[in-house]
Protein backbone atom coordinates (compact mmCIF):
# COMPACT_ATOMS: atom_id res chain seq x y z
CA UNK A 1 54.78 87.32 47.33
CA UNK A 2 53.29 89.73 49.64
CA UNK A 3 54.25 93.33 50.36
CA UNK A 4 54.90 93.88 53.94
CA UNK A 5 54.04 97.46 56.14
CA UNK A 6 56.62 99.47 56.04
CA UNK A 7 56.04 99.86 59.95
CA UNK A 8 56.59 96.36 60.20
CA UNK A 9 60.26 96.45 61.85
CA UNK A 10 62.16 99.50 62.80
CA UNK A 11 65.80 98.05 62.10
CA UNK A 12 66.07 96.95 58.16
CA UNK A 13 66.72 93.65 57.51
CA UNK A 14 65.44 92.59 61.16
CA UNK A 15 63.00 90.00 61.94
CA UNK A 16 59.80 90.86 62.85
CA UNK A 17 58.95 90.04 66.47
CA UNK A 18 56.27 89.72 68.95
CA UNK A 19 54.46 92.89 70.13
CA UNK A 20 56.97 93.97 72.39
CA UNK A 21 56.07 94.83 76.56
CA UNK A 22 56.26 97.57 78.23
CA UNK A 23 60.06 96.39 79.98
CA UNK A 24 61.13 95.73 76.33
CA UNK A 25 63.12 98.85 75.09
CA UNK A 26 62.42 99.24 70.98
CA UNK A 27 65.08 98.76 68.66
CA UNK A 28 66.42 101.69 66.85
CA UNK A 29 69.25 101.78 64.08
CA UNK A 30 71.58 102.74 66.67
CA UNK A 31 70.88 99.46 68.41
CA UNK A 32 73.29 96.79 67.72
CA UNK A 33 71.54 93.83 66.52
CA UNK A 34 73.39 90.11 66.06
CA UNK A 35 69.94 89.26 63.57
CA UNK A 36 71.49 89.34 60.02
CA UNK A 37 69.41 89.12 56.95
CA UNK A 38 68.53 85.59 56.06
CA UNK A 39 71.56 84.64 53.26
CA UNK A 40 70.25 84.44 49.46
CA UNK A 41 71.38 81.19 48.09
CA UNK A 42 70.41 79.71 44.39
CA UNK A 43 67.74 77.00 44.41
CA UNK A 44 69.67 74.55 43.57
CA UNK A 45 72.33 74.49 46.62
CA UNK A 46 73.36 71.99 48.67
CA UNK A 47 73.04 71.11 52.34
CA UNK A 48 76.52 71.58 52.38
CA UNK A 49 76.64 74.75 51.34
CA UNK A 50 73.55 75.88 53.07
CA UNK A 51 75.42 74.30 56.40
CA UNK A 52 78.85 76.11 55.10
CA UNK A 53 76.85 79.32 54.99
CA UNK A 54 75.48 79.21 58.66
CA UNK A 55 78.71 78.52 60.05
CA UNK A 56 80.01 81.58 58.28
CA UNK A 57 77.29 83.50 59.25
CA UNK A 58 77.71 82.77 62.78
CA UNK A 59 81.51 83.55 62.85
CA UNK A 60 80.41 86.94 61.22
CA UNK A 61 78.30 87.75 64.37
CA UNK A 62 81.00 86.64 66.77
CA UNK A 63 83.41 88.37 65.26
CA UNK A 64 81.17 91.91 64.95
CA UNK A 65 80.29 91.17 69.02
CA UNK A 66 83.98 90.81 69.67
CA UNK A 67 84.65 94.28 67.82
CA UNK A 68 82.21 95.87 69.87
CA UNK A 69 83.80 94.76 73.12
CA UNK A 70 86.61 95.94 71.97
CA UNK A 71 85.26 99.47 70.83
CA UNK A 72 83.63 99.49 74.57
CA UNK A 73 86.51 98.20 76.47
CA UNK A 74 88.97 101.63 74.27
CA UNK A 75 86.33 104.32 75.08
CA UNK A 76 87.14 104.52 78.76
CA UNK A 77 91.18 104.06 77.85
CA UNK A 78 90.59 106.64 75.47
CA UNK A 79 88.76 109.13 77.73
CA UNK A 80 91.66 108.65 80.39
CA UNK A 81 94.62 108.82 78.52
CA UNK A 82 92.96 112.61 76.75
CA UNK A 83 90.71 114.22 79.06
CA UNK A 84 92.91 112.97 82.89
CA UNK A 85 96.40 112.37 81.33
CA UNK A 86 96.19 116.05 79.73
CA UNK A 87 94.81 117.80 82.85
CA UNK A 88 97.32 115.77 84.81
CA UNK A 89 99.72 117.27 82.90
CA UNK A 90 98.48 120.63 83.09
CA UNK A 91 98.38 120.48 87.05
CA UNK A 92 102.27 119.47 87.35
CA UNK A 93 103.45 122.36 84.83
CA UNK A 94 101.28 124.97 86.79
CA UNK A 95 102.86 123.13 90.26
CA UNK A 96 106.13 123.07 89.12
CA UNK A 97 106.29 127.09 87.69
CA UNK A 98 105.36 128.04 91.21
CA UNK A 99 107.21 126.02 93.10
CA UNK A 100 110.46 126.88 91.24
CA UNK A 101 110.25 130.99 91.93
CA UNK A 102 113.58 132.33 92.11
CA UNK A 103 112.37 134.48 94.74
CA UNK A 104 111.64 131.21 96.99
CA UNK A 105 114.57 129.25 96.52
CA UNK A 106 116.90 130.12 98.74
CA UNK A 107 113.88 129.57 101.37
CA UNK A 108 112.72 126.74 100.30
CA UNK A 109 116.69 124.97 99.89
CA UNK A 110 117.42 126.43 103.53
CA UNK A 111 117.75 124.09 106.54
CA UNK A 112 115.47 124.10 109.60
CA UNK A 113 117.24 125.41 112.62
CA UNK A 114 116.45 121.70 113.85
CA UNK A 115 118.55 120.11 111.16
CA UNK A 116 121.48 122.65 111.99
CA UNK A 117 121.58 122.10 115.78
CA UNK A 118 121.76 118.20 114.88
CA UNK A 119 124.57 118.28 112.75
CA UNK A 120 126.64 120.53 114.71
CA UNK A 121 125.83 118.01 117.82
CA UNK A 122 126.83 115.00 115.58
CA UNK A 123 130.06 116.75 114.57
CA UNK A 124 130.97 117.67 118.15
CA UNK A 125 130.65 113.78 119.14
CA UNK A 126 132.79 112.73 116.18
CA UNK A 127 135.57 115.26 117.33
CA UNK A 128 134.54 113.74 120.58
CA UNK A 129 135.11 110.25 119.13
CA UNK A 130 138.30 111.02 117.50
CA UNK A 131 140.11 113.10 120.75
CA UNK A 132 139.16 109.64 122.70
CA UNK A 133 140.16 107.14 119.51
CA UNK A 134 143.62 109.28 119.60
CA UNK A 135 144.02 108.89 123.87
CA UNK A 136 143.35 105.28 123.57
CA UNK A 137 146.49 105.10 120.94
CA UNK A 138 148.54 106.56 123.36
CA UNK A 139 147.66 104.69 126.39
CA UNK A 140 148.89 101.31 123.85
CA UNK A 141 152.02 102.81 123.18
CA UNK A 142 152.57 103.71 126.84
CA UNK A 143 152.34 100.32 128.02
CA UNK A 144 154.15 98.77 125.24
CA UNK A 145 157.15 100.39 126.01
CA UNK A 146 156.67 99.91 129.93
């Protein structure tokens, strides 16, 4: 067996590869990598088992890529639900201490001089309404007994 560089790959148990280009980025160890160490079976295995072996190897890297995902796809979740959810939180205490002032309430619960004047017009037509409801009862009973 020969002894290969040490500067051969940069990730352990990578393969080596082609000189890489200028557009290729290099791999680092905080790179993920879905190249897994060739498996070390006895000499005297089977096709089976070698088979058996790539199949489980494959599901190993699926699963690891589907873990990732997932790891990628809680970050933002995790970010919103700390960082926006808390300062969201913040901003409504802050809003609601000042807008509940003692001092403020009874201006802030009083009624525009436009809601007053509409009232008091809507209860002068209902007295309105009733003085006329109460006339036509009369004029019925007049000319029942006629």
């Amino acid at each position: 067996r020969r002894a290969e560089p040490a500067a051969a790959a940069t990730v352990p148990g990578a393969a080596p590869s082609a000189p890489r280009t200028p557009m290729q980025p290099r791999l680092t160890t905080t790179q993920p990598t879905t190249q897994l160490p060739a498996p070390r079976l006895p000499a005297h295995s089977s096709t089976r088992e070698k088979f058996e072996t790539e199949i489980i190897r494959s599901l190993l890297i699926s699963y690891f890529a589907i873990v990732r995902k997932n790891l990628q796809d809680l970050v933002p979740k995790a970010i919103m639900h700390f960082l926006v959810n808390g300062a969201r939180q913040e901003m409504q205490n802050t809003l609601v201490a000042k807008l509940y002032k003692e001092d403020e309430l009874d201006e802030m619960f009083a009624e525009a001089n436009e809601v007053v004047n509409q009232r008091r017009h809507c209860a002068e037509v209902v007295q309105a309404l009733e003085r006329s409801l109460d006339v036509l009862a009369e004029l019925r009973e007049i000319r029942v007994e006629c």
